[in-house]
Protein backbone atom coordinates (compact mmCIF):
# COMPACT_ATOMS: atom_id res chain seq x y z
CA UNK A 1 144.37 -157.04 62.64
CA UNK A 2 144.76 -157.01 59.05
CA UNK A 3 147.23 -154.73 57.29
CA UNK A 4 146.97 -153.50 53.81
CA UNK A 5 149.20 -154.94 51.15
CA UNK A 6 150.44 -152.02 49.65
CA UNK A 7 150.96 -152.60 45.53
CA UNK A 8 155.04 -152.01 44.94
CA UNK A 9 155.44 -150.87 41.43
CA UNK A 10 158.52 -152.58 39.77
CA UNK A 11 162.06 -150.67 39.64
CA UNK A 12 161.93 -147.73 36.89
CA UNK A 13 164.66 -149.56 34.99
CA UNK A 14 162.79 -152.49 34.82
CA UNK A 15 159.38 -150.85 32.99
CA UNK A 16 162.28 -149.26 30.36
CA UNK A 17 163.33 -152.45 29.51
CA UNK A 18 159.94 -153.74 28.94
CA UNK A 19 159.14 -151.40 26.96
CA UNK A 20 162.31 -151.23 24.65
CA UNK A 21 161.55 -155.56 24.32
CA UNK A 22 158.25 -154.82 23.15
CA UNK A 23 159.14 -151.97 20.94
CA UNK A 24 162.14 -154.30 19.44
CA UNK A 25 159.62 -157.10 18.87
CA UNK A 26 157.68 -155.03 16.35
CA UNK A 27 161.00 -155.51 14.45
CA UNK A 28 161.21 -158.97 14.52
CA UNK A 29 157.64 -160.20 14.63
CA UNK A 30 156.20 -160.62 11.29
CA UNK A 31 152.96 -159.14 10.44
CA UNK A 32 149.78 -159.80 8.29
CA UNK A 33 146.34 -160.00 8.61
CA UNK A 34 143.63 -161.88 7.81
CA UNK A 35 140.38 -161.27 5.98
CA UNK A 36 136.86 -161.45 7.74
CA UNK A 37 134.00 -163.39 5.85
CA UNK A 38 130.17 -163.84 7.24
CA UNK A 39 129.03 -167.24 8.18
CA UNK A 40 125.64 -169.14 8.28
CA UNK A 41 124.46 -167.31 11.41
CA UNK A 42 125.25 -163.78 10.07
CA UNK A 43 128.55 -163.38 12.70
CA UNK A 44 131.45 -161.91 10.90
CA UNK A 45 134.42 -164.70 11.64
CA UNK A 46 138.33 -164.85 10.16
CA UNK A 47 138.59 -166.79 7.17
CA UNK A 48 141.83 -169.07 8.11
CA UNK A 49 143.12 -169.46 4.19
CA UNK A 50 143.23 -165.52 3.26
CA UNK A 51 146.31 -164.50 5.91
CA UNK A 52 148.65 -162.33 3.73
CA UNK A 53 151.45 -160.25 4.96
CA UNK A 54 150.86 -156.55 4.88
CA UNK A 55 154.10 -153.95 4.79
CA UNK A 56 155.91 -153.21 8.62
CA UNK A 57 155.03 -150.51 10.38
CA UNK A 58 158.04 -151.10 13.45
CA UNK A 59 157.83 -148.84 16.93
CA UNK A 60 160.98 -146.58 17.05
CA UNK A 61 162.49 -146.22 20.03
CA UNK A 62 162.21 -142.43 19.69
């Protein structure tokens, strides 16, 4: 017979140090955005020559 493959969640530690990665990333990851423009067909696309950067907003780990 089959068995069911239980999902095992990954050690506690492990999630916390995931998380503190991705919340030190918004530190070093440099951020901007991009204007939207319509085309021909009426869909709203990104324009690829208006990226700017825009001030940081960084996660704290708090």
């Amino acid at each position: 017979m089959h068995q069911k493959k239980s999902i095992k969640m990954p050690h506690l530690f492990v999630m916390l140090i995931i998380i503190m990665l991705v919340s030190a990333a918004t530190y070093a990851i440099p951020t901007g955005v991009c204007d939207r423009v319509v085309n021909e067909a009426g869909k709203s696309v990104i324009d690829p020559n208006s990226y700017h950067a825009v001030p940081k907003m960084p996660v704290t780990f708090m």
